[in-house]
Structure formats: structure tokens, C-alpha cells
Protein backbone atom coordinates (compact mmCIF):
# COMPACT_ATOMS: atom_id res chain seq x y z
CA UNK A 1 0.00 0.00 0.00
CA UNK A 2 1.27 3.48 -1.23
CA UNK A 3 1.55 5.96 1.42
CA UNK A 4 -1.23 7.96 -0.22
CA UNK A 5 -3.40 5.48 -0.24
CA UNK A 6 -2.54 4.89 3.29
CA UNK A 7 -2.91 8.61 4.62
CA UNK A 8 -6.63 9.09 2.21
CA UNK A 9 -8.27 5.86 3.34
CA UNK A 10 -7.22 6.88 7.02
CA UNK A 11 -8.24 10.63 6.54
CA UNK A 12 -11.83 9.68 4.58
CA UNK A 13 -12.29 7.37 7.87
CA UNK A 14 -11.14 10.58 10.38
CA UNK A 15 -13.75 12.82 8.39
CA UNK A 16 -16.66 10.33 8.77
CA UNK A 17 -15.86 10.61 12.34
CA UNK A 18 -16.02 13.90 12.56
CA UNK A 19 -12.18 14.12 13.71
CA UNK A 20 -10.52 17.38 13.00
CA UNK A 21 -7.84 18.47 10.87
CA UNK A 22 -4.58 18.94 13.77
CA UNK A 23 -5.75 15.88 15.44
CA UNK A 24 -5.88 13.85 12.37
CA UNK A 25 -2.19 15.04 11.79
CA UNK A 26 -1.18 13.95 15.08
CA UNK A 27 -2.39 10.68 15.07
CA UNK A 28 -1.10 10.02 11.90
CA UNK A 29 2.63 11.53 13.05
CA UNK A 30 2.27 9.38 16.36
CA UNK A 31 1.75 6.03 13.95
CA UNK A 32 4.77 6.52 12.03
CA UNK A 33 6.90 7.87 14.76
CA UNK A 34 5.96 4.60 16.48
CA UNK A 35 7.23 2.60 13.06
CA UNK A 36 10.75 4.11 13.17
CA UNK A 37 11.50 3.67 16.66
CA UNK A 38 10.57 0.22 15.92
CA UNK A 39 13.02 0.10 12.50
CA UNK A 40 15.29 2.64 14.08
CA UNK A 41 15.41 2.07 18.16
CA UNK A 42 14.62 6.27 18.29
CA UNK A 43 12.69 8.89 16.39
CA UNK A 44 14.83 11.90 17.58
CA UNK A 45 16.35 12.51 14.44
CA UNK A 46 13.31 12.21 11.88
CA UNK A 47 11.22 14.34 10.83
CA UNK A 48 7.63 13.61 9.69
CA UNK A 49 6.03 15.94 6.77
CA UNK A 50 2.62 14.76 6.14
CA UNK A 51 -0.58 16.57 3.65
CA UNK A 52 -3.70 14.74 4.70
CA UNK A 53 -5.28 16.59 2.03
CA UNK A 54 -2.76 15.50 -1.43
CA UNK A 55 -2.19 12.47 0.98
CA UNK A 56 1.73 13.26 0.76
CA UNK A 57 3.88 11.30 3.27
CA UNK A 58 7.66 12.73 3.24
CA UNK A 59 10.23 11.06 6.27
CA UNK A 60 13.66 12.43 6.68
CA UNK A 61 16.69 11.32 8.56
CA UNK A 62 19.39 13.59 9.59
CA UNK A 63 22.39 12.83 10.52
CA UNK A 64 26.12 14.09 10.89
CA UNK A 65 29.14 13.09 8.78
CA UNK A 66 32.22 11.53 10.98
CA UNK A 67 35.56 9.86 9.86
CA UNK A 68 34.96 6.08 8.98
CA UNK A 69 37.25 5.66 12.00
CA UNK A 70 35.60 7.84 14.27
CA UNK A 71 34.05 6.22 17.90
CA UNK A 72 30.87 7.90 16.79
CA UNK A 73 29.68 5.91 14.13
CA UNK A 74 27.58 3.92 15.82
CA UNK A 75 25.54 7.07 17.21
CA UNK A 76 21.66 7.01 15.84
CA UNK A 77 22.62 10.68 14.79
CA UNK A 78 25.75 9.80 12.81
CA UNK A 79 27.07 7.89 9.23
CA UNK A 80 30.02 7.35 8.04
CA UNK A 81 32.10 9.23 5.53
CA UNK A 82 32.10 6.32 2.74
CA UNK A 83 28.42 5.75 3.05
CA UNK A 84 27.56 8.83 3.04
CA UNK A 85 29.43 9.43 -0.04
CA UNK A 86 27.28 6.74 -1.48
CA UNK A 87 24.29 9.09 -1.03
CA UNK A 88 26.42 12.19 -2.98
CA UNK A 89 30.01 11.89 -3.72
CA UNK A 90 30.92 15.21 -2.32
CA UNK A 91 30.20 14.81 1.15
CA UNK A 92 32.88 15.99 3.31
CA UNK A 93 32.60 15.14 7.64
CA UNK A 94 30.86 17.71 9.46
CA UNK A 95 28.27 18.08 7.02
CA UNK A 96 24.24 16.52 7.79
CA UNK A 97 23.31 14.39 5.55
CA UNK A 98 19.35 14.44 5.32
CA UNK A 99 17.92 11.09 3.70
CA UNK A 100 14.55 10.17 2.76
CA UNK A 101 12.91 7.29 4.66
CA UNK A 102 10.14 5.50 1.75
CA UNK A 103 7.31 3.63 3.22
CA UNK A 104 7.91 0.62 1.24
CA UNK A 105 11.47 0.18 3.29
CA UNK A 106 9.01 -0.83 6.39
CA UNK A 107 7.69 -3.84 4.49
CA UNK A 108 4.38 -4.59 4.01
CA UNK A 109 3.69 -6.82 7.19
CA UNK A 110 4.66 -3.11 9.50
CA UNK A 111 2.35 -0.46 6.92
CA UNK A 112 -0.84 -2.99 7.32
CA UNK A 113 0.00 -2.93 10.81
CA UNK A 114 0.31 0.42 11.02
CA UNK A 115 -3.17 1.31 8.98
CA UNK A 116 -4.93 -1.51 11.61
CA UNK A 117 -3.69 1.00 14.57
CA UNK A 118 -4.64 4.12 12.87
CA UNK A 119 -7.83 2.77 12.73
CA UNK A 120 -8.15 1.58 15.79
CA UNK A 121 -6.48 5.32 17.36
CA UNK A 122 -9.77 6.74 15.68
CA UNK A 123 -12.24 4.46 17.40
CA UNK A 124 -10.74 4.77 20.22
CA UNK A 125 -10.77 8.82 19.85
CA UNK A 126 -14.00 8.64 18.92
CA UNK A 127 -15.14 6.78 21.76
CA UNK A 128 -13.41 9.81 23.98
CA UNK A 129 -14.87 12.33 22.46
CA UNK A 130 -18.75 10.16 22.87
CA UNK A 131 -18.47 10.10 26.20
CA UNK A 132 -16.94 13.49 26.62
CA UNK A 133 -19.73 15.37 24.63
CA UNK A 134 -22.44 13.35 26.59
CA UNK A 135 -20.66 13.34 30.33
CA UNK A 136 -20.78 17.61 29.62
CA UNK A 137 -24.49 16.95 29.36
CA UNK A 138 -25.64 14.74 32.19
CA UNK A 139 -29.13 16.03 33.24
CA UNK A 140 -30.08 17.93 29.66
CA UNK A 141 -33.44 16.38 28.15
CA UNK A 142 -32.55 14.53 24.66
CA UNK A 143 -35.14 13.02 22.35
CA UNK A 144 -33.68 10.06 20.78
CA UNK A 145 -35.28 6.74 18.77
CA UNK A 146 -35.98 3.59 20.04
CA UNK A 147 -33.36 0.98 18.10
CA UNK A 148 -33.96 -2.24 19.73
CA UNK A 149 -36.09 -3.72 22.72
CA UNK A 150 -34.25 -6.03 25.16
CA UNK A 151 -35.08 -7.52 28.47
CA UNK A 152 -33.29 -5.58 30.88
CA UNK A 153 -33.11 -2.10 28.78
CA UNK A 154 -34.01 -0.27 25.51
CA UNK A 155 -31.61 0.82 23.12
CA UNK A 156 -32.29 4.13 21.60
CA UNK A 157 -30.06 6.37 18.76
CA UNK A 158 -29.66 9.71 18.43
CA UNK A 159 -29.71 12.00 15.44
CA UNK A 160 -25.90 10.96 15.00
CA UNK A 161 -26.58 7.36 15.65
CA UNK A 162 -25.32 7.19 18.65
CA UNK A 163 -26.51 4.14 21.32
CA UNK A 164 -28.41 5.23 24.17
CA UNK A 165 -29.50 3.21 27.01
CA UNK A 166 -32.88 3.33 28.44
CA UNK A 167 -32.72 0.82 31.52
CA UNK A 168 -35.78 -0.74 32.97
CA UNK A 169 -35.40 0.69 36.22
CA UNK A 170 -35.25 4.00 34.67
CA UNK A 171 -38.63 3.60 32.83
CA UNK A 172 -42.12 4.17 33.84
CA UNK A 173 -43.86 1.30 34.65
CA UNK A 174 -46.52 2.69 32.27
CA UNK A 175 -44.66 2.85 29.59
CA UNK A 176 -44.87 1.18 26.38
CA UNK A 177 -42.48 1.36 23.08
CA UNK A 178 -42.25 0.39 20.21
CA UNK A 179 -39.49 0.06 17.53
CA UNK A 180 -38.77 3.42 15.57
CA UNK A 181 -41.03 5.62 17.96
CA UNK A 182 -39.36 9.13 19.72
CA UNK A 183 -38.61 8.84 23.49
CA UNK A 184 -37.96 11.87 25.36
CA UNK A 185 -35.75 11.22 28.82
CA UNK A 186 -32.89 13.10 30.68
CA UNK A 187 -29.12 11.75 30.69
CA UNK A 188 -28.59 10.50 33.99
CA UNK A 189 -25.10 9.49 33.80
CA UNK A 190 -22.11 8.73 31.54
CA UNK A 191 -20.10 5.07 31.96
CA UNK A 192 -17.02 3.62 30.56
CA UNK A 193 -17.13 0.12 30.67
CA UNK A 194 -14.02 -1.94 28.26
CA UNK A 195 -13.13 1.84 26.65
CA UNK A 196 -16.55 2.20 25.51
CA UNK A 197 -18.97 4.69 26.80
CA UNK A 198 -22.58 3.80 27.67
CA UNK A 199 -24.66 6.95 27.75
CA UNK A 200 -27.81 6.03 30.21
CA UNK A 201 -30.97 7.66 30.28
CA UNK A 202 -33.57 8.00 32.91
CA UNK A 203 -37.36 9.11 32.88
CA UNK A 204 -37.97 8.51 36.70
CA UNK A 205 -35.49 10.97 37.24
CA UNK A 206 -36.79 13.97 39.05
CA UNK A 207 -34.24 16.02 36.64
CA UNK A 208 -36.41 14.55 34.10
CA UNK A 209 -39.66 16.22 35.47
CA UNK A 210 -37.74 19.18 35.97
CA UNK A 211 -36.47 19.85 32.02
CA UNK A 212 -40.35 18.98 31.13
CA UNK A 213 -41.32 21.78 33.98
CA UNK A 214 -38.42 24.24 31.79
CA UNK A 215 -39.98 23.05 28.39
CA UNK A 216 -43.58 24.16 29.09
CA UNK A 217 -43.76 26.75 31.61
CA UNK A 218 -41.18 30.21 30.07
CA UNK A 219 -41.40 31.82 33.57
CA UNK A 220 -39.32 28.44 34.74
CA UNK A 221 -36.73 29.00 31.91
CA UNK A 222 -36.26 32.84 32.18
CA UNK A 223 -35.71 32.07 35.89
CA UNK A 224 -38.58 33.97 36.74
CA UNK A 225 -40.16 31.00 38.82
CA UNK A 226 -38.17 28.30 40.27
CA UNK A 227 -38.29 24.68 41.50
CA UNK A 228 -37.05 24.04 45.14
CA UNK A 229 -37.62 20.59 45.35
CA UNK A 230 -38.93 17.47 43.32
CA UNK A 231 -39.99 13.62 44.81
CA UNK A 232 -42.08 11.14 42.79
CA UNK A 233 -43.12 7.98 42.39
CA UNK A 234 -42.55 7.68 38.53
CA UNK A 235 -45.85 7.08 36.84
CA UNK A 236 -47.84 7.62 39.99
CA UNK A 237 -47.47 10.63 41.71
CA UNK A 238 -45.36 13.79 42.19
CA UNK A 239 -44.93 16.69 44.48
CA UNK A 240 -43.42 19.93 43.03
CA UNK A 241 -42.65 23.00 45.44
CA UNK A 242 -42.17 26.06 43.48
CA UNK A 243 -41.42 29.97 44.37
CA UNK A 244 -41.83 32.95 42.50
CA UNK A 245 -39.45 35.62 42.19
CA UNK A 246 -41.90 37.98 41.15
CA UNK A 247 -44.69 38.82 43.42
CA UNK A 248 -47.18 39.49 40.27
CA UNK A 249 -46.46 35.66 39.41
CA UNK A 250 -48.68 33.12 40.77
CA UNK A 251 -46.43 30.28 40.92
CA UNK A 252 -48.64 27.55 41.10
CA UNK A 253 -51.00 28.84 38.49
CA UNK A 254 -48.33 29.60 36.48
CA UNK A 255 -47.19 25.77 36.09
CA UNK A 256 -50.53 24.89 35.67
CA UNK A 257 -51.90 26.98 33.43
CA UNK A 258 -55.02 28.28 31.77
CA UNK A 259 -57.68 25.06 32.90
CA UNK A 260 -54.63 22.93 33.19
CA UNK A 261 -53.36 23.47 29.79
CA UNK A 262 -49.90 23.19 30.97
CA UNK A 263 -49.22 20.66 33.04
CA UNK A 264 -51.16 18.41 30.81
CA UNK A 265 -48.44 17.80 28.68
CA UNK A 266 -46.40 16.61 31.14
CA UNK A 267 -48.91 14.60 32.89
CA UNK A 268 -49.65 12.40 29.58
CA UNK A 269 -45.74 12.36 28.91
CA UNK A 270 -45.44 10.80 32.38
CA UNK A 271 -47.93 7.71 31.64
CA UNK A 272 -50.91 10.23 33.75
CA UNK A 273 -48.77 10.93 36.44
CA UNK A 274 -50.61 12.75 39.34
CA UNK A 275 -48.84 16.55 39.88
CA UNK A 276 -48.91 18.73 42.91
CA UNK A 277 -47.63 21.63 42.40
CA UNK A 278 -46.90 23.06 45.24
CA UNK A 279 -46.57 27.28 46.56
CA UNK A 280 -42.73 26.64 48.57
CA UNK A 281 -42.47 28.69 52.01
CA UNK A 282 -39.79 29.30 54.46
CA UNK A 283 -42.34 28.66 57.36
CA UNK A 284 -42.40 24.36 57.96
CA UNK A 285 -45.72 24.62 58.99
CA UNK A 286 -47.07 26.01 56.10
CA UNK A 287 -44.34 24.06 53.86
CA UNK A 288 -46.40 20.71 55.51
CA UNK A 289 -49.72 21.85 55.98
CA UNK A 290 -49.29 22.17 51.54
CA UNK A 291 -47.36 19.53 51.18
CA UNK A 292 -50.21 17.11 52.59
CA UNK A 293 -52.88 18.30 50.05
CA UNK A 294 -55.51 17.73 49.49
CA UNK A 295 -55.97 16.91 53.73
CA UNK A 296 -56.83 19.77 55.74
CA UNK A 297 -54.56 19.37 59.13
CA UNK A 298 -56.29 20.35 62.74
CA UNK A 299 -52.99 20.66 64.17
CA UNK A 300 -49.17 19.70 64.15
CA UNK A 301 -46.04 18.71 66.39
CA UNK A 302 -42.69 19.20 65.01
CA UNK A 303 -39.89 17.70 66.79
CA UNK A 304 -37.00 19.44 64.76
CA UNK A 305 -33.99 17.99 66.49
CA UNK A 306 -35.36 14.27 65.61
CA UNK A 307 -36.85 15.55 62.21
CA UNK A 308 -40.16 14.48 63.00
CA UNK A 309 -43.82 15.95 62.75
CA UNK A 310 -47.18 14.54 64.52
CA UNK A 311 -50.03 16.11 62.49
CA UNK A 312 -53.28 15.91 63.58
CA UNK A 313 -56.60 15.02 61.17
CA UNK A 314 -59.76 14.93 61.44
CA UNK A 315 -61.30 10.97 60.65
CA UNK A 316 -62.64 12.24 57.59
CA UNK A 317 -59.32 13.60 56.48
CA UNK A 318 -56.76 10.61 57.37
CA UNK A 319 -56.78 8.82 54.32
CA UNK A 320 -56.95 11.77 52.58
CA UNK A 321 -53.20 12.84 54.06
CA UNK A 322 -51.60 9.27 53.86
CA UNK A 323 -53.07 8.87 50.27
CA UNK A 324 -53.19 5.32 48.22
CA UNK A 325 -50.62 2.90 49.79
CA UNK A 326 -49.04 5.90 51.77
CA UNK A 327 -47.96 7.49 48.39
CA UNK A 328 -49.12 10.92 49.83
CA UNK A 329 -47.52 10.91 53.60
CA UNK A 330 -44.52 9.38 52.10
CA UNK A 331 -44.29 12.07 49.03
CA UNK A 332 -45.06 14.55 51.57
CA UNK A 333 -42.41 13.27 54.11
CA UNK A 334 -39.48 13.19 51.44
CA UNK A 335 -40.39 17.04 50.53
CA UNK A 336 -40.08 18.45 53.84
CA UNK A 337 -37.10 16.48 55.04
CA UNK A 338 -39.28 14.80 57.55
CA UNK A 339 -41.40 11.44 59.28
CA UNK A 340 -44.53 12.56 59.07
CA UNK A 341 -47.08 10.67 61.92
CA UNK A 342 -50.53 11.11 61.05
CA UNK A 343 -52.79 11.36 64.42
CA UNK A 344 -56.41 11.51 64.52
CA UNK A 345 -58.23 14.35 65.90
CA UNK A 346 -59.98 13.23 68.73
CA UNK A 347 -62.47 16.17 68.78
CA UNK A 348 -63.84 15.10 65.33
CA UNK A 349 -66.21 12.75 64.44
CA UNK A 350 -65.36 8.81 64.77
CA UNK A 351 -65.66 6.73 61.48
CA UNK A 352 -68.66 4.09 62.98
CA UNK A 353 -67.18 1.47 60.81
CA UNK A 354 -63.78 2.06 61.55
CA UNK A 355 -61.91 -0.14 64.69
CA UNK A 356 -59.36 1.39 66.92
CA UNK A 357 -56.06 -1.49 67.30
CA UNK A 358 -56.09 -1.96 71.18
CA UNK A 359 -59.83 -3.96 70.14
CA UNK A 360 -57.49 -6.51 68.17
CA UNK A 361 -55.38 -7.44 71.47
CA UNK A 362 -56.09 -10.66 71.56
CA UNK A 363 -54.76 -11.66 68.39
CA UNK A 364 -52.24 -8.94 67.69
CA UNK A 365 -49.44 -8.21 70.87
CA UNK A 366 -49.63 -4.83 72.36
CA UNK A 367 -46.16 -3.83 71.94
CA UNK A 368 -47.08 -4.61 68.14
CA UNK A 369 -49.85 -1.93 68.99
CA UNK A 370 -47.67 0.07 70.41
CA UNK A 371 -45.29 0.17 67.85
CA UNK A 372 -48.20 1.27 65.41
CA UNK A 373 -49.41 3.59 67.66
CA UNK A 374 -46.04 4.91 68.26
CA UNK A 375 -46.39 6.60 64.49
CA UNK A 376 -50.22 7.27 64.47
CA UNK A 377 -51.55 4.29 63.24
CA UNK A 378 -54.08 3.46 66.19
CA UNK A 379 -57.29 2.24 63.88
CA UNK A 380 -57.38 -0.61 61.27
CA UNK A 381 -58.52 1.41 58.54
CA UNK A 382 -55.36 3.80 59.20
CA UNK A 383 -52.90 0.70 58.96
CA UNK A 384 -54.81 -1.01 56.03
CA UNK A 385 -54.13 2.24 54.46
CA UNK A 386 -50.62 1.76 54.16
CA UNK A 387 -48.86 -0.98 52.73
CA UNK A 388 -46.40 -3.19 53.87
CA UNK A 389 -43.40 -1.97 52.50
CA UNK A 390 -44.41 1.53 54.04
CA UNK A 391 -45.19 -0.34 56.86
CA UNK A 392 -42.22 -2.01 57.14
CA UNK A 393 -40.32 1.36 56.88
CA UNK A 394 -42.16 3.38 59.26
CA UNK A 395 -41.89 1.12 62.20
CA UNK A 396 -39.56 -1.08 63.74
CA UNK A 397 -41.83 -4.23 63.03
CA UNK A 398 -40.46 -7.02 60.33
CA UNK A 399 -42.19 -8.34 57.12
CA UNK A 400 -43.60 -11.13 58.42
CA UNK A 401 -44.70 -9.32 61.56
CA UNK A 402 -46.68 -6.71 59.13
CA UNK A 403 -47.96 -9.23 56.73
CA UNK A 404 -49.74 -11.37 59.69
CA UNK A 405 -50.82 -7.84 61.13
CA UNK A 406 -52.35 -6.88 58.02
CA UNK A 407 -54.13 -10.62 57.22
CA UNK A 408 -55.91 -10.13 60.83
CA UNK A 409 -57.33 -6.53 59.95
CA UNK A 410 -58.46 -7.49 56.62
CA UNK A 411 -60.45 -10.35 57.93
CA UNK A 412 -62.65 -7.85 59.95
CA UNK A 413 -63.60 -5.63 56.68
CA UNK A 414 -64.59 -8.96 55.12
């Protein structure tokens, strides 16, 4: 192979992949560089001329004329008198004698080699500069199409036909995709596993909630209004608190919009994910009192030092505040930095078909009781209302314990 051949099929590949000019030079310099030390033992005394453009390749070796006697001969940087003079008669010592180095002396076995590693500097360059573009972009919203369908995760390209991975644990449950359809998701992080870069996406992100938040609400993105905080329970239910900077902005009606018209879009982009928005405060009271919607609290207990709040409800209004299987209280809990215990108001009305624990001694043990009642679960209904991995987390009771707990109460609603 003729060195332009060599330096065009490399440079054609560079260009596909988008490599620049300079670095395209030095990647082809470093290759043969690396092919005359091998020849050579050292490189110090070449120098390396190349046109990626013409595809002209010119090496040249200097080196200085000493006596055919001389100790130096041996040097990398010197020749002989006599075979020098081979080169042009009228060398004389002391003079540099600069010789061209052809690519054919290398032998073909060295310049295949040498294109297989050029190749292979690209990929690997290419690879670098993948996972540089997308680690500079973890947490930007990318559309991208879905490729392929696996098991475990779904393999999406981008407009440059990149890979993108959408795992299963960073998908809605409600979701559903099909081959060649757009997917819209935020880059949650950047890996390099073997040299190769696997760009992962997420949609149960709460960055993810947050760039749809940017894309359909302008006061968000001019940084007129912005988000505090974000929890969710992807595909079920989220809890956005959000301040305005301007006191003639409504926040909250703001994100929602004009009869709901825009947080719509993000609710059927989320698989009809439920959205509070929420009006964020300095005061905690206030900051929990919202943050429980749609209950109405009677009255609240916060214990700052253990980062814990009773709140007090009226019957009517418990199940309201813990919400289906706790997704409320625990939403609620995570926004505020706090255990929320949910207590009910003993001035308001009893729920006739409701059953307070300590009635269930005799099957359940009290210090199970107490351990419910220690977090304001003191009535079956109010423990039925959680389940048991909420359950499980709020007390100090184990799986087992809570299953058998919540068998017994069932059996009385039946």
C-alpha cells in the first residue's frame, strides 16, 4: 500500500468521524513515529512531513558526517564518511546528511499494521470524544429513537446514531415502546465500561420532570419562577414545590396553566402521572400543611432535632393525608425532610365502621400496637391504608410481623 493510499483511506475514515484536521495530523505523526523507533530504536532525528489533504507522506533522517574511524559511528545521529558518499560523492565530515525514509522500506507486514492501529487510534478517539460530549451533558433532556427492545433495557439512537440506554429501572412502569417511535428522557449518567462509553438515560429521574417543567412553563426557563424541590413515584405521583421571584407571578397557576393546559403535557408524557404543584415557604408549617394536600390538618407537632412531625386530622381527612398505599404521607415526608405521623383528631367525628387497634389485642401483641401507635396508626382502617413496604419502613416491626398484622385486619372488613 502506497503511502497515499494509506494517509486518504485513514483521513476519509477521520472525516466520517467527525475528527478534526490537527488531530488527524497527530495521530497520523504518532503512527509513524511509532514505526521508526521500531526500525530505528529512536525517532529523535526524523522528521515527519505529512498533507492529509494530497495524501503526501515525506520522512527524513538527519544525521552528521564523521571519519569512517571515528568512535561515533555507531551514534543514531551519525554515518560514516564512505556511506555517506554513497548518497552524494561530495560529502565531506561535518556536514548533515538528510535522507529520505520510503514507506515501502518498512515492508508490508509493519504499513498494514500500522493502517490496523490508525484505525483503531480513531475508534478509540472517537469513543473519547462520545463520552466526553455526553458526560458535559448529564441532566439535559434529549429526544432520541428507540433501536432495539431487550429484556433488561431499551436501546435508543440519536440523530448521529449514537446508542443510548434506556434501563428498565429507569422507565415508567406505564410505559410502552415500540421500535422506531421518539422517546424523550434526561441523561442521567455517563459510563465507561471496556473503553466504551454507555450513555444512560432515565425518565424517573426527578431532573427529568424538571427539564419537562423548563420546556412548558417560560417563567421556569427565564428564571422567573423556580423549583425548590422534586420527589415522585414515577408514573404515579409527584410533588413539586415552586417559588416565585416575582410577586405578580402566581407560581402555582403559572405551572398549571389556563384550565390545566400546561401541566397536561407533562402529565400524559409521564404515563398520567398525578402533579402537585406546590406554593414553597420558608415557614415548615405552612411548607407541611401544603405539602399534605388535598388533607386539611387540625394541628401539628414538630420535633425538629429528631426531624419528625405529629399532624393531627380529622377521621374524615386521614386517608386523605396518607393517600393510596401511603404514596401521599410518604411524598409529603421526602419534601419536607421529615417522618410525618398522622394522628387523629380526637375532637372530630369517629368513622362508625372504623376499629381502633387496642380492640385486636387478643390476636395482635400490644407492643405490636404500640409500635403502630407509636407513628399514628391506632385504627385498622389507618394501617390497612398503608402498605407493607411503608409499613415495614415506618416502624420497627419485620415483614412477616406486618404481613400477619395486616391478614388479621383485613379479615374484619370482610
Amino acid at each position: 500500500m502506497t503511502s497515499g493510499l494509506l494517509i486518504e483511506s485513514f483521513a476519509d475514515f477521520a472525516r466520517s468521524k467527525n475528527i478534526d484536521r490537527p488531530t488527524m495530523i497527530a495521530i497520523l505523526e504518532d503512527v509513524f513515529r511509532t514505526m521508526i523507533r521500531k526500525k530505528y530504536g529512536t525517532d529523535e532525528n526524523f522528521d515527519v512531513i505529512i498533507n492529509a489533504e494530497s495524501g503526501d507522506l515525506e520522512m527524513w533522517r538527519t544525521r552528521e558526517i564523521v571519519d569512517d574511524n571515528s568512535e561515533d559511528i555507531w551514534d543514531y545521529d551519525k554515518i560514516p564518511l564512505a556511506e555517506a558518499r554513497k548518497i552524494q560523492d561530495d560529502f565531506e565530515v561535518g556536514e548533515q546528511v538528510a535522507e529520505e525514509v520510503k514507506l515501502d522500506d518498512f515492508g508490508r507486514r509493519v504499513v498494514q499494521t500500522a493502517r490496523q492501529t490508525l484505525i483503531q487510534k480513531i475508534k478509540d478517539m472517537e469513543k473519547e470524544l462520545l463520552y466526553q460530549k455526553y458526560k458535559d451533558q448529564v441532566g439535559d433532556l434529549v429526544t432520541a429513537e428507540v433501536y432495539q427492545l431487550l429484556k433488561h433495557e431499551i436501546i435508543l439512537v440519536d440523530g448521529e446514531s449514537n446508542e443510548l440506554s434506556l434501563p428498565r429501572t429507569e422507565q415508567i412502569s406505564k410505559d410502552r415502546y415500540r421500535k422506531g417511535e421518539p422517546v424523550k428522557a434526561v441523561i442521567s449518567r455517563v459510563d465507561m465500561l471496556n473503553g466504551t462509553p454507555k450513555i444512560v438515560l432515565s425518565r424517573t429521574s426527578p431532573v427529568f420532570l424538571e427539564r419537562l417543567f423548563e420546556i412548558e412553563v417560560p417563567e421556569i426557563y427565564d428564571g422567573l419562577i423556580s423549583i425548590r424541590k422534586i420527589v415522585r413515584e414515577p408514573g404515579e405521583r409527584a410533588k413539586v414545590a415552586v417559588e416565585s421571584y416575582d410577586d405578580r407571578i402566581d407560581p402555582v397557576g403559572a405551572c398549571v396553566g389556563m384550565k390545566g393546559s400546561r401541566i397536561h403535557g407533562i402529565v400524559r408524557e409521564l404515563g398520567n402521572e398525578n402533579i402537585d404543584v406546590i406554593n414553597y415557604t420558608e415557614n415548615l408549617e405552612l411548607l407541611i400543611s401544603r405539602a399534605l394536600s388535598p388533607a386539611k390538618i387540625s394541628s401539628m407537632q414538630i420535633d425538629r432535632e429528631t426531624k419528625r412531625v405529629s399532624v393531627f386530622l380529622k377521621p374524615d381527612q386521614v386517608s386523605l393525608a396518607i393517600g393510596k398505599g401511603g404514596q401521599n404521607i410518604k411524598l409529603a415526608g421526602r419534601l419536607v425532610d421529615m417522618e410525618i405521623d398522622v394522628f387523629r383528631d380526637n375532637e372530630g367525628q369517629e368513622d362508625d365502621e372504623d376499629v381502633d387497634l387496642m380492640e385486636f389485642s387478643d390476636e395482635i401483641d400490644e407492643w405490636m400496637i404500640q409500635e403502630l401507635r407509636k407513628v399514628g396508626l391506632d385504627t385498622a382502617k389507618s394501617v390497612l391504608a398503608l402498605n407493607k413496604e411503608e409499613l415495614v419502613r415506618r416502624t420497627d416491626l419485620e415483614e412477616d410481623t406486618v404481613e400477619e398484622i395486616l391478614n388479621i385486619l383485613k379479615q374484619e372488613f370482610e
